[in-house]
Protein backbone atom coordinates (compact mmCIF):
# COMPACT_ATOMS: atom_id res chain seq x y z
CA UNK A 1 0.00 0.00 0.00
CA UNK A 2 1.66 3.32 -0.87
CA UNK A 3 0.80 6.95 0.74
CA UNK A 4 0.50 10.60 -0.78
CA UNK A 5 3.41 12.97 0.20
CA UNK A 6 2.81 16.79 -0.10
CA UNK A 7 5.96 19.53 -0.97
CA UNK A 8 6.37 23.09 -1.28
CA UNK A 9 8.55 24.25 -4.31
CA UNK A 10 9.68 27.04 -5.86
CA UNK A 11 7.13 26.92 -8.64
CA UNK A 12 4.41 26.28 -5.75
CA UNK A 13 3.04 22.60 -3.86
CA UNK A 14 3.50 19.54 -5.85
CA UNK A 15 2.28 15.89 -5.07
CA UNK A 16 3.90 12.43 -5.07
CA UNK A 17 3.15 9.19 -4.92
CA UNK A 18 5.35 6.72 -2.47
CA UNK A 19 4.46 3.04 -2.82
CA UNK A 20 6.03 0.03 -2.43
CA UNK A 21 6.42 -2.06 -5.77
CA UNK A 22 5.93 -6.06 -6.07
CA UNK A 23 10.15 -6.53 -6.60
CA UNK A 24 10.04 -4.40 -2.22
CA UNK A 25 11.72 -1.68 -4.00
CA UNK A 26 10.35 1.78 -2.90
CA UNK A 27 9.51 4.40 -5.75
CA UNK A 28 7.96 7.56 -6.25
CA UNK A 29 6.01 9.48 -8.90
CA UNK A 30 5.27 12.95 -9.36
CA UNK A 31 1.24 13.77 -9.52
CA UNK A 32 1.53 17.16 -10.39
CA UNK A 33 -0.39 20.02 -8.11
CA UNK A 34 -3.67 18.21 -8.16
CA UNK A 35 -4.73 15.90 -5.02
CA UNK A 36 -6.91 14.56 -6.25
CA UNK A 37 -4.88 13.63 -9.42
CA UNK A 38 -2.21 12.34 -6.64
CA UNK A 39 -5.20 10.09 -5.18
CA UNK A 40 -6.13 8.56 -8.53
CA UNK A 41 -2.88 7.77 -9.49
CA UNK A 42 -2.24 5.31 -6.22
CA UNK A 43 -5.49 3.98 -6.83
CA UNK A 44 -4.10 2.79 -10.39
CA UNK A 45 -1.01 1.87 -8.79
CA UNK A 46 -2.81 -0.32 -6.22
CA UNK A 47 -4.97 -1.68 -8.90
CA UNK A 48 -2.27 -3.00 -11.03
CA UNK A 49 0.25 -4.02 -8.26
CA UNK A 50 -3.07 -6.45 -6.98
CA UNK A 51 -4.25 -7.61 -10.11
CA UNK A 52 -0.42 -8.09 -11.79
CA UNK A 53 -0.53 -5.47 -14.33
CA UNK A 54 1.90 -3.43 -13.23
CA UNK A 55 5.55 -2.55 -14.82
CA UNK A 56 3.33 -3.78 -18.42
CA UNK A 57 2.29 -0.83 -20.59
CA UNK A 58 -0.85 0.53 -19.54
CA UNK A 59 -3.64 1.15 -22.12
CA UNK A 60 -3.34 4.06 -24.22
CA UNK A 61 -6.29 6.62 -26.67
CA UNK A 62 -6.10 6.13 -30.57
CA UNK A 63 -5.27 9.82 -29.64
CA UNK A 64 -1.90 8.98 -27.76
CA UNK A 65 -1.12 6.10 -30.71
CA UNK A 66 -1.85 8.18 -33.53
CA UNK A 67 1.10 11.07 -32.21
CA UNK A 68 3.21 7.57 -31.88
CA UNK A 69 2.49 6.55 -35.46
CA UNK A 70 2.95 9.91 -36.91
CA UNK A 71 6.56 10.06 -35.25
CA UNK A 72 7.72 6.73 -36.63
CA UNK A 73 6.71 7.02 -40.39
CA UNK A 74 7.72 10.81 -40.08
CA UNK A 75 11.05 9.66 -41.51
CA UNK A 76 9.82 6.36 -43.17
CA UNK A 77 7.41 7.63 -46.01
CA UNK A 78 7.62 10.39 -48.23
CA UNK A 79 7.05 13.68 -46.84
CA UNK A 80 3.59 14.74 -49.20
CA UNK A 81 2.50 10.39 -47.55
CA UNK A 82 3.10 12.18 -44.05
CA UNK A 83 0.97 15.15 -44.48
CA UNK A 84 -1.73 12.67 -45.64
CA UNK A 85 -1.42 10.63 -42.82
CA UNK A 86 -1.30 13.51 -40.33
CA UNK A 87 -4.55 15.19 -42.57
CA UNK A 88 -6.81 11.93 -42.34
CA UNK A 89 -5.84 11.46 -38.70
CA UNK A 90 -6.44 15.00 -37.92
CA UNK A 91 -9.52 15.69 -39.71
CA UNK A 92 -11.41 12.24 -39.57
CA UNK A 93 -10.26 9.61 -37.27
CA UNK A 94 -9.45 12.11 -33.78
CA UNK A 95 -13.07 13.87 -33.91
CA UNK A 96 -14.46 10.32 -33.40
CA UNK A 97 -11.71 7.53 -31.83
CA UNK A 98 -9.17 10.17 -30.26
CA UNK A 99 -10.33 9.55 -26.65
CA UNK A 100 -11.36 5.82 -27.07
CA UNK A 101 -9.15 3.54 -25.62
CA UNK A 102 -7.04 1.56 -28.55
CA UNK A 103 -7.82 -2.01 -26.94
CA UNK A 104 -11.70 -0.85 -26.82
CA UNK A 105 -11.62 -0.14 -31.16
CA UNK A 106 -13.62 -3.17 -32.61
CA UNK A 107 -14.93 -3.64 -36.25
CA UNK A 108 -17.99 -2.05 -35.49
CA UNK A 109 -16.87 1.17 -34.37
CA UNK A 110 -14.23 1.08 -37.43
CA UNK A 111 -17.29 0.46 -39.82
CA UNK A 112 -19.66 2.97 -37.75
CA UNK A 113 -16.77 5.89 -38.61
CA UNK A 114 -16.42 5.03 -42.21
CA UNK A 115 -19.89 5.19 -42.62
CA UNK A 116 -20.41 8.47 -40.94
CA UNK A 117 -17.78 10.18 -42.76
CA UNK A 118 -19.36 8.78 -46.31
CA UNK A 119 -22.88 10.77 -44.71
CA UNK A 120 -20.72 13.75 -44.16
CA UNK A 121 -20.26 14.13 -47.81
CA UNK A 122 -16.76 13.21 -48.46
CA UNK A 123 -15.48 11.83 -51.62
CA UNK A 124 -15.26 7.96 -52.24
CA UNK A 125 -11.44 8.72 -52.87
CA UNK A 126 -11.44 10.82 -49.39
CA UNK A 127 -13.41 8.19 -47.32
CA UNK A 128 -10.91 5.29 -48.64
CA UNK A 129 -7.94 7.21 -47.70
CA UNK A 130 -9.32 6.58 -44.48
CA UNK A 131 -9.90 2.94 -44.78
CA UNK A 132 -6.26 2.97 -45.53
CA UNK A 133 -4.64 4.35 -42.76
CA UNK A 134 -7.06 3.44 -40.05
CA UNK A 135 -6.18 -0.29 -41.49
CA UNK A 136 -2.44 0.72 -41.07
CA UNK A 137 -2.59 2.25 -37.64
CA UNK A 138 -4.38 -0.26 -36.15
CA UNK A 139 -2.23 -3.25 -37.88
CA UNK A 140 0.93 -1.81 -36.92
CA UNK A 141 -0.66 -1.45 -33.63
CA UNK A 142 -1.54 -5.03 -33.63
CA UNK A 143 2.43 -5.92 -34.60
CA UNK A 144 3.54 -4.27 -31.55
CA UNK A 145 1.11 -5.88 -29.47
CA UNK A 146 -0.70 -3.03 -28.31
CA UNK A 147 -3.79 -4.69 -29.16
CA UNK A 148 -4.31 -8.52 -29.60
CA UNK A 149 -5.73 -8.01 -33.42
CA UNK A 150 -6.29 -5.28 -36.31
CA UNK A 151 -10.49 -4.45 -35.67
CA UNK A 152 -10.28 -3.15 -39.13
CA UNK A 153 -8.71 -6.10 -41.21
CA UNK A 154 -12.04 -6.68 -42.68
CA UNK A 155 -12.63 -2.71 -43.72
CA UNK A 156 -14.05 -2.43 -46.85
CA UNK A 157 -13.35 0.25 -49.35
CA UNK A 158 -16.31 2.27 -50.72
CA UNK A 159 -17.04 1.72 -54.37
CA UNK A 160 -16.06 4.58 -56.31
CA UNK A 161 -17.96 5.44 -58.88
CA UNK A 162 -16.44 6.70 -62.51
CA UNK A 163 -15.12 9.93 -62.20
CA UNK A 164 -15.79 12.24 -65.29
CA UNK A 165 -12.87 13.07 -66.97
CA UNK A 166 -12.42 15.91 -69.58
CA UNK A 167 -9.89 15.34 -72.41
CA UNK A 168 -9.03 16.97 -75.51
CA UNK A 169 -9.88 15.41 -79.49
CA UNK A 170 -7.21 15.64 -81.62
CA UNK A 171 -8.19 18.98 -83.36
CA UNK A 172 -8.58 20.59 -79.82
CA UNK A 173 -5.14 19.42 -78.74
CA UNK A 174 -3.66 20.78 -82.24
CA UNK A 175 -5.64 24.19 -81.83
CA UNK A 176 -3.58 24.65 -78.23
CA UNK A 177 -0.31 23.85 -79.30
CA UNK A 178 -0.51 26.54 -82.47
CA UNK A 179 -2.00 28.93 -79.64
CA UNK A 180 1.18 28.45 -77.14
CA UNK A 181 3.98 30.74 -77.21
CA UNK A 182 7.80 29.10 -78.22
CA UNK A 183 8.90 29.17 -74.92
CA UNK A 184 5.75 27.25 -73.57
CA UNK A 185 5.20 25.04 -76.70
CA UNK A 186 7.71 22.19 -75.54
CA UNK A 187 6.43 21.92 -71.94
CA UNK A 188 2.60 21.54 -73.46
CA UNK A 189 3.89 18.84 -76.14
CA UNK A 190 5.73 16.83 -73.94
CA UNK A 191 2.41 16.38 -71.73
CA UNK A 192 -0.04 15.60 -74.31
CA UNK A 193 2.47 13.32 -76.05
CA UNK A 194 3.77 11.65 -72.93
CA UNK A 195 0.93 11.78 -70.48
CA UNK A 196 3.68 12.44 -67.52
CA UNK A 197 2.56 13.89 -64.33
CA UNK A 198 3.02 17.59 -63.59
CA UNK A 199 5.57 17.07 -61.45
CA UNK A 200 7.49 14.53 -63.55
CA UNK A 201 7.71 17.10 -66.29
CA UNK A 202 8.74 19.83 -64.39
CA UNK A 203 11.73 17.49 -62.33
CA UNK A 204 13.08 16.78 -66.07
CA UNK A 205 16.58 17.64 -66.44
CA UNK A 206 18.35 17.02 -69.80
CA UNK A 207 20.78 14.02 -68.67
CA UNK A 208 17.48 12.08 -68.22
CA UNK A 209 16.46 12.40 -71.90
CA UNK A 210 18.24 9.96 -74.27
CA UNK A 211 17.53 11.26 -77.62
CA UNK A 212 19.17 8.08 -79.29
CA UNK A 213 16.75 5.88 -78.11
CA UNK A 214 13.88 8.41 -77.87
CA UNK A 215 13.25 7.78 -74.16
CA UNK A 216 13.04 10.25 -71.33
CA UNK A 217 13.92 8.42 -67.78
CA UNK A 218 11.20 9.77 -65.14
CA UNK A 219 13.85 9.51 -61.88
CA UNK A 220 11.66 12.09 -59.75
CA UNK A 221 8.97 14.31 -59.27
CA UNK A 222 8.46 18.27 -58.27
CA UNK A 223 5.86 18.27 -55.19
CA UNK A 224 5.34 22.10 -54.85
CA UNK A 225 5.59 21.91 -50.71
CA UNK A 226 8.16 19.86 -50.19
CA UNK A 227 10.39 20.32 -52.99
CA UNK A 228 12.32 17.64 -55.42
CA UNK A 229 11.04 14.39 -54.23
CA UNK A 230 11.35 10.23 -55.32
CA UNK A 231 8.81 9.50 -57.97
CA UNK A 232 4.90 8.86 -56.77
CA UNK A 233 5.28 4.99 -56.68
CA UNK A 234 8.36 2.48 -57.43
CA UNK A 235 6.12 1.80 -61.25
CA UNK A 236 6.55 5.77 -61.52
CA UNK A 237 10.30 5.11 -62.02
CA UNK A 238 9.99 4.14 -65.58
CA UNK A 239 11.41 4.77 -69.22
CA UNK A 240 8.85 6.92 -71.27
CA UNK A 241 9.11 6.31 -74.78
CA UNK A 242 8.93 9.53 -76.90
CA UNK A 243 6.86 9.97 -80.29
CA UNK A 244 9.43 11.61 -83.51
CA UNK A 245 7.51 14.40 -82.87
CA UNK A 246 8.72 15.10 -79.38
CA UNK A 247 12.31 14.15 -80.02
CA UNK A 248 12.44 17.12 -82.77
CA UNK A 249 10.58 19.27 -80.50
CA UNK A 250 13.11 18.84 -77.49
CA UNK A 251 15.97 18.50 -79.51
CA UNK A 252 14.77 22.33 -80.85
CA UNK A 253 14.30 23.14 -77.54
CA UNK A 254 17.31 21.53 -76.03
CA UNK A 255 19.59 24.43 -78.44
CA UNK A 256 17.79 27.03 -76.85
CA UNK A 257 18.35 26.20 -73.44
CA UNK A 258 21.34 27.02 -71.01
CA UNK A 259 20.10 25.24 -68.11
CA UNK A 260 20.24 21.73 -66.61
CA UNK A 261 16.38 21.88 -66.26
CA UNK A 262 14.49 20.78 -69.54
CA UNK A 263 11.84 23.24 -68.04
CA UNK A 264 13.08 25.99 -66.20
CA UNK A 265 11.52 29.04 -64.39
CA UNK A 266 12.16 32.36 -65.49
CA UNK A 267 14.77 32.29 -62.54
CA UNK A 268 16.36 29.38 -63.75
CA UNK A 269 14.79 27.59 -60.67
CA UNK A 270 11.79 25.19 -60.87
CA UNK A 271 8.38 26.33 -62.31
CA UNK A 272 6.07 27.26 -59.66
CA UNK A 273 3.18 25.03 -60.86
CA UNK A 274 -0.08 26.92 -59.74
CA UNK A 275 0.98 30.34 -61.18
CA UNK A 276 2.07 28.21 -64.44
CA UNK A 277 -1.37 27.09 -64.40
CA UNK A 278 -3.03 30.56 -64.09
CA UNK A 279 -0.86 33.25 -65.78
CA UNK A 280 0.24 30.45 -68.94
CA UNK A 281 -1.72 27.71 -69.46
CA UNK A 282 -5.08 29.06 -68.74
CA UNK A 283 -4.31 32.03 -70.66
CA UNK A 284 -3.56 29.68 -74.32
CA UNK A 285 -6.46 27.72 -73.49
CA UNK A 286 -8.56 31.05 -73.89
CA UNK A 287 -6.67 31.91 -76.46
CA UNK A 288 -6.62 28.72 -78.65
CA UNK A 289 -10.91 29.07 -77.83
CA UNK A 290 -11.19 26.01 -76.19
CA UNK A 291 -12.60 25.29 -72.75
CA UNK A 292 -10.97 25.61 -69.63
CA UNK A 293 -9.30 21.87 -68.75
CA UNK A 294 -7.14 21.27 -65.95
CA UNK A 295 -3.43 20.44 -66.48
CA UNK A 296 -4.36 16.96 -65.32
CA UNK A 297 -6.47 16.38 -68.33
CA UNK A 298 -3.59 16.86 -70.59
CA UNK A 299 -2.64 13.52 -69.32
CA UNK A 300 -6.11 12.02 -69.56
CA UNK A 301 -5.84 13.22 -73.57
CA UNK A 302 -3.15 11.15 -73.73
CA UNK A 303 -4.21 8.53 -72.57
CA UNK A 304 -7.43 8.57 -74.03
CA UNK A 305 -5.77 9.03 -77.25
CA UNK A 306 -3.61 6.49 -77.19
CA UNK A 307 -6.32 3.71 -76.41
CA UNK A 308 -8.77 4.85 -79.08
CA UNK A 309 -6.17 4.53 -81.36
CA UNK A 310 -5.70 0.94 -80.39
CA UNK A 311 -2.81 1.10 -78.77
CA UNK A 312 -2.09 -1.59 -76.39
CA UNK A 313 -3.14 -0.99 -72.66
CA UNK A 314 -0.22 -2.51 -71.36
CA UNK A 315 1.84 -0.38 -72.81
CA UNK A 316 -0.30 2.51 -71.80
CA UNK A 317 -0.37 1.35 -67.90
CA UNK A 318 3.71 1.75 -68.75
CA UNK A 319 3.77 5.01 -70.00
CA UNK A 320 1.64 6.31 -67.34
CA UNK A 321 3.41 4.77 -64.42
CA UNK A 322 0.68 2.64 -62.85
CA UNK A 323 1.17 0.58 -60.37
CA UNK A 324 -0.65 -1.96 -62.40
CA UNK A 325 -2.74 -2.37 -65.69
CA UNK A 326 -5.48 -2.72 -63.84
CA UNK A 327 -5.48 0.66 -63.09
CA UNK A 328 -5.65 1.88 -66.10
CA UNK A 329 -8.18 -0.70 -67.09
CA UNK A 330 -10.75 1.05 -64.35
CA UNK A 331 -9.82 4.35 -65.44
CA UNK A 332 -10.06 4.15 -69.37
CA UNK A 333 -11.81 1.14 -69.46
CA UNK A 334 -15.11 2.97 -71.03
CA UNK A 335 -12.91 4.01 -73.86
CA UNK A 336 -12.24 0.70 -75.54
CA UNK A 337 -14.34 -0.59 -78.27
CA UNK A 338 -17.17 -3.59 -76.73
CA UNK A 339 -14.65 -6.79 -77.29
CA UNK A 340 -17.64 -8.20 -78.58
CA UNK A 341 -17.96 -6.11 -81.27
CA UNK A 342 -14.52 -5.71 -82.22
CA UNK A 343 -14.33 -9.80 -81.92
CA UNK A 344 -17.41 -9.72 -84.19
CA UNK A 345 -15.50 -7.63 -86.49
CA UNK A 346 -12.55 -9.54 -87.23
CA UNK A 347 -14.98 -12.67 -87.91
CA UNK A 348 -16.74 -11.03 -90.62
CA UNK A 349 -13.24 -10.05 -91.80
CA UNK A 350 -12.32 -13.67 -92.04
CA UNK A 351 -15.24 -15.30 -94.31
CA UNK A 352 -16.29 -11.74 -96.39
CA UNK A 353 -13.07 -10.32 -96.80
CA UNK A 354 -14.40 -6.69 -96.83
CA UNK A 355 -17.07 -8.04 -99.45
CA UNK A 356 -21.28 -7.43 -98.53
CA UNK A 357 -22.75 -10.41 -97.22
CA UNK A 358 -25.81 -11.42 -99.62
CA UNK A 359 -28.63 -13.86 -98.36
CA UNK A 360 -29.26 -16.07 -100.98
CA UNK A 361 -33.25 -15.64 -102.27
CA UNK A 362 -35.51 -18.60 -101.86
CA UNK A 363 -36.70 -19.58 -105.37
CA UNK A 364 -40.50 -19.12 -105.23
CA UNK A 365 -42.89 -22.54 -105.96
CA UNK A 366 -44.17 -20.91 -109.30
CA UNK A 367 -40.58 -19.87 -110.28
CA UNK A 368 -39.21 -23.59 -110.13
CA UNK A 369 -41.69 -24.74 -112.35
């Protein structure tokens, strides 16, 4: 049984905790200027020197083990991951399981939070980032046996429905290049004809084009915040294969340039990509007439392009730097002829040759006689 002790400081009186502990060693914890904080800590201590729980790690809040997840993939994921992370915590999962006790999270309360946040409003894409790192919190949690299993193992993701995208026809995408000025021309050709990501483009520096082989290596990626960064995914990392086209624009461009960046700022520093946006791109858009599209959609063009011309998806997924084919299978799936009717096509080509089928004309009773 252990006793309260009282003590004047210099910062005013402060109480501590004296008790005994199972190994007859004496210790003592500070409670702070509170009695009654100083009472309910001995009753803990009591508690779990009776019942055998003491010295283990006492229960902690989701609260308390999301600031210890936070700290130890501050240094393990990409800086833009860790402001995601530290987003979704703070704006969905605290408001709801912040003061819950982590060993008192069970499926149901996973699923109730999901659920509610869905109700809210939030996008499908929004609400699954959710399912993601609540699944990842409480697994790791589950590693370091903080908790005896992950509640949210079994979290589904919410479908997400097909998301509209804009992209340019052909004619549109030759009506903005004629409407771009020299200096912009190359940056706005090498997205439509590459479908790279923003930040891939404006990373580019000239050792990673290889004009030879007509391939620009994508090594990294420009994330506006946080600077020069490792490409989005390990499938980002990739060899993009450049049309002639491009490889006699760049080339052009490439004898106009005294930099190391294949897209510099007027500095000579990287392009700041919102004011590009505003004060360049949106301005040719008006100019070549044609709607306003986000840079994104450049990408989307290509893409879409690309696969109504029948190119092959694989090599698509490639280009783009998916993590998989399947990826771009759900995302540019509803641009690919019905596989039956191109199968259906390539029969007819096989017995009629291109020729008009004719059903031959039942000779009439009176005609045979």
């Amino acid at each position: 049984m252990g006793y309260i002790t009282k003590r004047e400081t210099g910062i005013g009186t402060r109480y501590y905790v004296r008790y005994k502990t199972p190994s007859g060693k004496w210790r003592q914890e500070s409670a702070g200027k509170l009695k009654k904080n100083a009472e309910a800590l001995l009753t803990r201590i009591d508690s779990e020197i009776s019942n055998g729980t003491y010295g283990k790690e006492r229960d902690i809040t989701f609260a308390e083990y999301a600031a210890i997840f936070l700290d130890n993939h501050r240094s393990r994921v990409k800086a833009s991951t860790y402001d995601d992370y530290q987003g979704v915590i703070k704006v969905h999962l605290l408001p709801t399981l912040g003061q819950v006790n982590l060993r008192d999270i069970n499926g149901a309360k996973c699923k109730t939070l999901i659920q509610a946040e869905y109700n809210k409003g939030y996008s499908p894409r929004t609400v699954n980032k959710c399912v993601m790192v609540l699944k990842l919190m409480l697994k790791e949690a589950a590693v370091d046996e903080r908790i005896e299993r992950n509640p949210a193992e079994h979290l589904r993701r919410v479908k997400v429905e097909h998301e509209e995208m804009d992209f340019l026809q052909p004619e549109e995408v030759e009506r903005l290049l004629a409407a771009c000025d020299p200096d912009f021309y190359p940056l706005v050709a090498t997205s439509v004809l590459t479908g790279m990501r923003q930040g891939e483009q404006l990373a580019l520096r000239w050792s990673d084009i290889d004009f030879e082989h007509s391939v620009i290596y994508v090594r990294r990626s420009l994330h506006q915040k946080h600077g020069i960064t490792s490409t989005k995914t390990i499938r980002s990392a990739r060899a993009v294969t450049m049309t002639p086209e491009l490889v006699n624009i760049l080339r052009e461009h490439k004898r106009n340039s005294l930099d190391d960046l294949v897209f510099p700022g007027k500095d000579g520093g990287y392009i700041a990509a919102s004011n590009m946006v505003r004060d360049r791109f949106f301005v040719t858009l008006e100019r070549a007439g044609l709607r306003r599209v986000r840079w994104h959609d450049l990408r989307h063009s290509y893409a879409s392009l690309m696969i109504s011309g029948g190119a092959n998806i694989k090599f698509v997924s490639q280009q783009l730097g998916h993590t998989s084919t399947r990826t771009t299978w759900d995302i540019y799936a509803h641009l690919l002829p019905e596989p039956g009717q191109e199968a259906g096509r390539k029969l007819d080509a096989l017995i009629f040759n291109g020729k008009v089928a004719h059903f031959p004309v039942k000779k009439s009773a009176k005609a045979e006689k």
